[in-house]
PDB file of N, CA and C in Angstrom:
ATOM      1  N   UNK A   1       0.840  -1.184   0.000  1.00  0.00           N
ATOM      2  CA  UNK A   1       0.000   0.000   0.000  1.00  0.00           C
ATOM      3  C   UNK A   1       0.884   1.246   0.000  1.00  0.00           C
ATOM      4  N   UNK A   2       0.703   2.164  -0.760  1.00  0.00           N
ATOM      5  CA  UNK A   2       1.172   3.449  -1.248  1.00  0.00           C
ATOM      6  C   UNK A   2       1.211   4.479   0.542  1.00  0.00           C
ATOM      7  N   UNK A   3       2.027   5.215   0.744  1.00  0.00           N
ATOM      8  CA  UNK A   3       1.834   5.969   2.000  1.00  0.00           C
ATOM      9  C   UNK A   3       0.810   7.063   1.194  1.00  0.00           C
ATOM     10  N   UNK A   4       0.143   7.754   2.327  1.00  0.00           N
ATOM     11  CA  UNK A   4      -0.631   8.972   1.668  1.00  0.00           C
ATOM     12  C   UNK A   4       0.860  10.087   1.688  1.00  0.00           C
ATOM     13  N   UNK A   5       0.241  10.868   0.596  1.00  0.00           N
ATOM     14  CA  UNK A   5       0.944  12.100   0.049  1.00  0.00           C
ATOM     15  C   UNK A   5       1.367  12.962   1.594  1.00  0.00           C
ATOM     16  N   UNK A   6       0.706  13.117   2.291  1.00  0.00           N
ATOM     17  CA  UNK A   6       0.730  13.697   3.748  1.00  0.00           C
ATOM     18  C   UNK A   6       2.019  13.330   4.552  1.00  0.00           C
ATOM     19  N   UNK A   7       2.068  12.068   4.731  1.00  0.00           N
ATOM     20  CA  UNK A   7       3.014  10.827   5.164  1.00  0.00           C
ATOM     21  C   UNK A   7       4.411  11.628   4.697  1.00  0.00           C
ATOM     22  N   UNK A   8       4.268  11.541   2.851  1.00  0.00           N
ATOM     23  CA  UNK A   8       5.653  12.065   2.349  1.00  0.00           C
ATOM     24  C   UNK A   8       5.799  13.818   2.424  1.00  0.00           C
ATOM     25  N   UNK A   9       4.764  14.649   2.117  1.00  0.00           N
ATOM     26  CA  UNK A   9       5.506  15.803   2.670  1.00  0.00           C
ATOM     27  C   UNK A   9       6.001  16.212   3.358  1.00  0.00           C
ATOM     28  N   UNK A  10       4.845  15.566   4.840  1.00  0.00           N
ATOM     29  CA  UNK A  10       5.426  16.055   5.974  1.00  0.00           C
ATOM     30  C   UNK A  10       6.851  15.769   6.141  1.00  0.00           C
ATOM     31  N   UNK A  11       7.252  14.799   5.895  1.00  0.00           N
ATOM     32  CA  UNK A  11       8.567  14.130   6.034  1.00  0.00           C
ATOM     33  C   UNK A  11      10.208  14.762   5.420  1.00  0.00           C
ATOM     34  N   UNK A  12       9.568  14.688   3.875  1.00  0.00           N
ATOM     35  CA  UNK A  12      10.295  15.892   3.013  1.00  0.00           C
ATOM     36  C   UNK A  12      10.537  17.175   4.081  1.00  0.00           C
ATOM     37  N   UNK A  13       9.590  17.701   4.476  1.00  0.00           N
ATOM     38  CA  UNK A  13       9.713  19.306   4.992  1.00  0.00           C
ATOM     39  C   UNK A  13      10.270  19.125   6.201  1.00  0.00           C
ATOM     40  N   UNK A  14       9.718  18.202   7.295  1.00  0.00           N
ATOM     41  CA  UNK A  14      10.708  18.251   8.330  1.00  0.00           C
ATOM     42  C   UNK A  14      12.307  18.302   8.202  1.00  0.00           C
ATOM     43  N   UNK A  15      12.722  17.194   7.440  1.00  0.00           N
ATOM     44  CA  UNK A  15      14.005  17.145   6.995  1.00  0.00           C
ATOM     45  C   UNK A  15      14.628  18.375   6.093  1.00  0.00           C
ATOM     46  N   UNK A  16      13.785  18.573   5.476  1.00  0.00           N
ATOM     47  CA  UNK A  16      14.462  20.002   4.813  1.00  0.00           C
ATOM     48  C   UNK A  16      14.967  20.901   5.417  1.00  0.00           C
ATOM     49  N   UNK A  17      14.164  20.768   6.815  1.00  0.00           N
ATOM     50  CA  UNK A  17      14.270  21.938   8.170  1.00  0.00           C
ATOM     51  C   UNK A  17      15.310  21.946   8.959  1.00  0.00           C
ATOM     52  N   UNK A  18      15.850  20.389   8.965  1.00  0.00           N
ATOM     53  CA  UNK A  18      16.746  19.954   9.820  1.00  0.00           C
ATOM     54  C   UNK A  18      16.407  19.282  11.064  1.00  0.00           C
ATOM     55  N   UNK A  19      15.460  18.667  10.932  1.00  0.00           N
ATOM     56  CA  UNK A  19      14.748  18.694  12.233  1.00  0.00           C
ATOM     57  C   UNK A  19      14.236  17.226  12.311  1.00  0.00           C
ATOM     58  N   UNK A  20      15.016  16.461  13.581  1.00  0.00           N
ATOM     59  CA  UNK A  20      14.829  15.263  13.942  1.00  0.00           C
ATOM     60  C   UNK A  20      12.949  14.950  14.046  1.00  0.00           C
ATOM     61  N   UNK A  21      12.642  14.143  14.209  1.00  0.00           N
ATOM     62  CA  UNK A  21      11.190  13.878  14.366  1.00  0.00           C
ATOM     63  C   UNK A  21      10.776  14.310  16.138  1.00  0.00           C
ATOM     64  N   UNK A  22      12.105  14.072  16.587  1.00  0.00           N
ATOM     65  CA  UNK A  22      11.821  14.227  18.120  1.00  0.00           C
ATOM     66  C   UNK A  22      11.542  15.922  18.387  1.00  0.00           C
ATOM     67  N   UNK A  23      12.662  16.303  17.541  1.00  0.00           N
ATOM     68  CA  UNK A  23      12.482  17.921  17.759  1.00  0.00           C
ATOM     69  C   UNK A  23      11.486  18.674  17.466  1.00  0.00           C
ATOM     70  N   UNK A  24      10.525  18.025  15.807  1.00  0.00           N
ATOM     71  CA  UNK A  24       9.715  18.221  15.307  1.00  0.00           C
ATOM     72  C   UNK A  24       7.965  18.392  16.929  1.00  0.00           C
ATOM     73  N   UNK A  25       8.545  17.250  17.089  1.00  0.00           N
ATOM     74  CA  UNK A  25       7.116  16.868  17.947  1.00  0.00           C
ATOM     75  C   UNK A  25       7.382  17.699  19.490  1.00  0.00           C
ATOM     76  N   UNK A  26       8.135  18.181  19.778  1.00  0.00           N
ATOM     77  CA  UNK A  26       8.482  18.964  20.970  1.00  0.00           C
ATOM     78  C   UNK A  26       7.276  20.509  20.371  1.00  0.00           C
ATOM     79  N   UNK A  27       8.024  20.768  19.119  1.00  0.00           N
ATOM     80  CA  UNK A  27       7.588  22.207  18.741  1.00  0.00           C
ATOM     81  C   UNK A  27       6.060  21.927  18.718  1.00  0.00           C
ATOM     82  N   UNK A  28       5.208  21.045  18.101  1.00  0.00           N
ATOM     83  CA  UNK A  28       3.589  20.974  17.947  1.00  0.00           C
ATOM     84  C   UNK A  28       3.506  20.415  19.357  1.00  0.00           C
ATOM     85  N   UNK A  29       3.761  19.875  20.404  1.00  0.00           N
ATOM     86  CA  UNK A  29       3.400  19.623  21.675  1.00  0.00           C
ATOM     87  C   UNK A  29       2.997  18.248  21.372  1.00  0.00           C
ATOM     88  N   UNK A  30       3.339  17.600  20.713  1.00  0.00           N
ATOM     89  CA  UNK A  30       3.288  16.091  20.760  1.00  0.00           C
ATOM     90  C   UNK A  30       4.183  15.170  20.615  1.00  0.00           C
ATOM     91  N   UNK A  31       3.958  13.968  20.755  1.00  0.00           N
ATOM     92  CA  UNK A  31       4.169  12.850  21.363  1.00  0.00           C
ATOM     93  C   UNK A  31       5.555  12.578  19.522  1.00  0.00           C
ATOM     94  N   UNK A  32       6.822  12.024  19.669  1.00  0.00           N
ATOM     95  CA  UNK A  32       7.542  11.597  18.423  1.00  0.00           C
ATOM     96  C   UNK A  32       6.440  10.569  18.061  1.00  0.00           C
ATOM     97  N   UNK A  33       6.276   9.556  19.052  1.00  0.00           N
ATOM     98  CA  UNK A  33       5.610   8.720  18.104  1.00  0.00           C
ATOM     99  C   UNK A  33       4.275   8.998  17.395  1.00  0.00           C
ATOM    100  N   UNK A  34       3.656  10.097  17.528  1.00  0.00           N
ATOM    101  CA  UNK A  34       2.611  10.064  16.690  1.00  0.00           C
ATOM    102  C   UNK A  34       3.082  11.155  15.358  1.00  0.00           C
ATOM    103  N   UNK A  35       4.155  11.719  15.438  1.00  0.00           N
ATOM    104  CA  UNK A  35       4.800  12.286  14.168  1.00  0.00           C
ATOM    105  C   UNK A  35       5.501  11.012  13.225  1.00  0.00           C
ATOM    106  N   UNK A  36       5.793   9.999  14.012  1.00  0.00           N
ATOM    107  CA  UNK A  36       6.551   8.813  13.679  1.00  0.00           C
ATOM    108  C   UNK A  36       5.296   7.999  12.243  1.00  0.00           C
ATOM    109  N   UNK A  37       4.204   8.198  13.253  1.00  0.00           N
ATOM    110  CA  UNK A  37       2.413   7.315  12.675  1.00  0.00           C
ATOM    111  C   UNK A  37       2.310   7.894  11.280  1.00  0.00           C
ATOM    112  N   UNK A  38       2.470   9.931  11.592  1.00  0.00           N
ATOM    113  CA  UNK A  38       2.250  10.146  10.549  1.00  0.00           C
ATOM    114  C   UNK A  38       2.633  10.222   9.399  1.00  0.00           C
ATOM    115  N   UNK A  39       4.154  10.189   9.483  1.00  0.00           N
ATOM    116  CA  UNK A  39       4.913  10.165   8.307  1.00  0.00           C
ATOM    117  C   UNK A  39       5.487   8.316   7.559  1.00  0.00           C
ATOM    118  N   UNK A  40       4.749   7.347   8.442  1.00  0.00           N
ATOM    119  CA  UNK A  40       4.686   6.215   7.755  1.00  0.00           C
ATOM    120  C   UNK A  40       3.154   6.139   7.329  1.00  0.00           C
ATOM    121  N   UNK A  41       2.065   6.535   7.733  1.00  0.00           N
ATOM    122  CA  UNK A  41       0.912   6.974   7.103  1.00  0.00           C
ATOM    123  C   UNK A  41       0.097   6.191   8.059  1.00  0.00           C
ATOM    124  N   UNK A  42       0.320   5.719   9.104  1.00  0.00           N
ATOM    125  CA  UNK A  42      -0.580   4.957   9.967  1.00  0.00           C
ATOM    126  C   UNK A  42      -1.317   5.508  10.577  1.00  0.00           C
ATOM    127  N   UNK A  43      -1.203   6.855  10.987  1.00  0.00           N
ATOM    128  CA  UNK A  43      -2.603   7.718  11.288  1.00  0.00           C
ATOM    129  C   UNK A  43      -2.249   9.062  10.649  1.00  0.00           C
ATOM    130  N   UNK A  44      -3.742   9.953  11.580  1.00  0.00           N
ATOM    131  CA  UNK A  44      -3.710  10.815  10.607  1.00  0.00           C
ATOM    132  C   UNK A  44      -4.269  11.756  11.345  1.00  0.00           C
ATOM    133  N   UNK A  45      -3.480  13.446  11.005  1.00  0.00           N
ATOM    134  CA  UNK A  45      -3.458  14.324  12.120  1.00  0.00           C
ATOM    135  C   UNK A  45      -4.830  15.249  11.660  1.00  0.00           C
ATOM    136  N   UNK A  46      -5.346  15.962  12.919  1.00  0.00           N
ATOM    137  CA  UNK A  46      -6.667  16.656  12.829  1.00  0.00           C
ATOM    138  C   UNK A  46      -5.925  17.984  12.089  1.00  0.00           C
ATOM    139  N   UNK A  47      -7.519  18.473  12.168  1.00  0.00           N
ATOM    140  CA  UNK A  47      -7.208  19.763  10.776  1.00  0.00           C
ATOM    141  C   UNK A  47      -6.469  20.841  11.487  1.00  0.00           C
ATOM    142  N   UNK A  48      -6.815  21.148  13.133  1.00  0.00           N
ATOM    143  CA  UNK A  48      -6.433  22.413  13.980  1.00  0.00           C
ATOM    144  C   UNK A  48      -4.592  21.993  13.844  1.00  0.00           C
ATOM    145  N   UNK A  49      -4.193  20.585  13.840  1.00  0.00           N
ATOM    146  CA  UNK A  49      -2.601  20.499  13.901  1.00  0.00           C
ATOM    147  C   UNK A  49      -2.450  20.674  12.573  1.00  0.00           C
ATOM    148  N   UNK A  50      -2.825  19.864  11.331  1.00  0.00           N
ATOM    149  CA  UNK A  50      -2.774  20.002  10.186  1.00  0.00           C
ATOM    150  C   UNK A  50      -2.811  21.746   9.464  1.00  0.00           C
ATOM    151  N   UNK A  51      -3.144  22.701  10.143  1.00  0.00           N
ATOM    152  CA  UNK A  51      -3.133  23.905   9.896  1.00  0.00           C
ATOM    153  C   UNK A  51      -2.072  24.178  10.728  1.00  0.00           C
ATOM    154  N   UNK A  52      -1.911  24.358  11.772  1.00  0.00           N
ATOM    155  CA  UNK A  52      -0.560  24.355  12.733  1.00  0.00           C
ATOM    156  C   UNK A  52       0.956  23.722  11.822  1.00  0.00           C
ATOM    157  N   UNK A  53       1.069  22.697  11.466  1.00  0.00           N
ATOM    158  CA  UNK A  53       2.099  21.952  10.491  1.00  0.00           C
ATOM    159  C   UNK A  53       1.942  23.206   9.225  1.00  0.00           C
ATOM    160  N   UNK A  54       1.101  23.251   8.437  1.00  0.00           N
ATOM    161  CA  UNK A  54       1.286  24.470   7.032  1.00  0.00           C
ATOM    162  C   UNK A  54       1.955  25.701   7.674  1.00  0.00           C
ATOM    163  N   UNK A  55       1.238  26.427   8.220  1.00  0.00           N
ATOM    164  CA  UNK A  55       1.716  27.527   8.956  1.00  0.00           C
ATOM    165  C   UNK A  55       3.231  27.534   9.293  1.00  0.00           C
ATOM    166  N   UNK A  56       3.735  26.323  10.428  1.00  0.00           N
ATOM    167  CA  UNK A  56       4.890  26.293  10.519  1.00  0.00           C
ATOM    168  C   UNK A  56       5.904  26.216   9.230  1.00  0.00           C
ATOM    169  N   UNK A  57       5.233  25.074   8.528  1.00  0.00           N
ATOM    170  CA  UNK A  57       6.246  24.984   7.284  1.00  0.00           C
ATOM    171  C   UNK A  57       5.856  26.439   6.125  1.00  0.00           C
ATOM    172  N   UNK A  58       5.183  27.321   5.870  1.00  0.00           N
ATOM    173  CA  UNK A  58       4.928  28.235   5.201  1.00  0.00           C
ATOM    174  C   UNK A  58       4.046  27.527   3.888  1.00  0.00           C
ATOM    175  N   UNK A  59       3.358  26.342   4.188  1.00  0.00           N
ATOM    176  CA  UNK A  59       3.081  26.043   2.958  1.00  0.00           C
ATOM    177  C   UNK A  59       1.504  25.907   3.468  1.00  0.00           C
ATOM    178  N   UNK A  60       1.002  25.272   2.008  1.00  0.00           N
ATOM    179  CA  UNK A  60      -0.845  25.704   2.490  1.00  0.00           C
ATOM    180  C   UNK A  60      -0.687  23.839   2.466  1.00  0.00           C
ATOM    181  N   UNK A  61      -2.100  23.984   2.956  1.00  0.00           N
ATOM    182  CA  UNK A  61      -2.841  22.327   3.647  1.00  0.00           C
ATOM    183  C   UNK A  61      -2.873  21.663   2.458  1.00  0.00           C
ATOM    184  N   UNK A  62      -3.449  22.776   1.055  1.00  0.00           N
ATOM    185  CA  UNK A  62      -3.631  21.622  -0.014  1.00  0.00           C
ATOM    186  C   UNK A  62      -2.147  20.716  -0.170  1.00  0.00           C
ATOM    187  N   UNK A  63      -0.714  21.608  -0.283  1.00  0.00           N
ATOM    188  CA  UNK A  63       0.018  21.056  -0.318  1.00  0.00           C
ATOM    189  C   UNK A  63       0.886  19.931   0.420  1.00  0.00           C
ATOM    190  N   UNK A  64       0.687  19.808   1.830  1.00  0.00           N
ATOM    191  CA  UNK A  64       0.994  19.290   2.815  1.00  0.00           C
ATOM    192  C   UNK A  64       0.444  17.879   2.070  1.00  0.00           C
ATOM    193  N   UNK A  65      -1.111  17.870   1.753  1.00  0.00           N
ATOM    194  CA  UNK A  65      -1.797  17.030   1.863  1.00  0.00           C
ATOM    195  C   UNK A  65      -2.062  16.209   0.511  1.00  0.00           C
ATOM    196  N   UNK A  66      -1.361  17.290  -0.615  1.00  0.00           N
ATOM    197  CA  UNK A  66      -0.406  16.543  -1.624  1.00  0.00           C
ATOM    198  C   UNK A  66      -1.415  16.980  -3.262  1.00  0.00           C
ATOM    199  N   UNK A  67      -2.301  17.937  -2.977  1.00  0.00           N
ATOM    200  CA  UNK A  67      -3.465  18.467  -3.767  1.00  0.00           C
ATOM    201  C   UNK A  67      -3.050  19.367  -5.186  1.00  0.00           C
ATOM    202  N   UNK A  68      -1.250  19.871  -4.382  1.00  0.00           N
ATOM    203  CA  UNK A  68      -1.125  20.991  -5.101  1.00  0.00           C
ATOM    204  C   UNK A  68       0.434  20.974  -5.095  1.00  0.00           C
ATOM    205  N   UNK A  69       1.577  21.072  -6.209  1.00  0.00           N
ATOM    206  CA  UNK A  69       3.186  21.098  -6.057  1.00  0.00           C
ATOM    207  C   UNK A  69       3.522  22.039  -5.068  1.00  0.00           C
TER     208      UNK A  69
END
């Protein structure tokens, strides 16, 4: 099964940032392992973090979420 598009941006952009998954999940106030869920695609984050994640990365939701380059 294909990861969702979400799975791989987020992932792309963290790393682009420099930014361990642990460090990542300190800054949104959560847990590594559920940044861990999301970027292998096993769950899947609500819209209030999912807007929180764009914002941080400067990019919009469609793209995060793989709608738009």
């Amino acid at each position: 099964m294909k990861k969702p598009k979400f799975a791989e941006q987020l992932k792309f952009l963290r790393e682009d940032e420099g930014l361990s998954q642990n460090d990542f999940a300190k800054l949104l106030n959560i847990s590594k392992q559920t940044v861990s869920a999301w970027e292998r695609g096993t769950q899947e984050t609500d819209y209030e973090t999912l807007i929180k994640i764009a914002l941080f990365f400067n990019v919009s939701v469609d793209y995060l979420l793989g709608l738009v380059d």
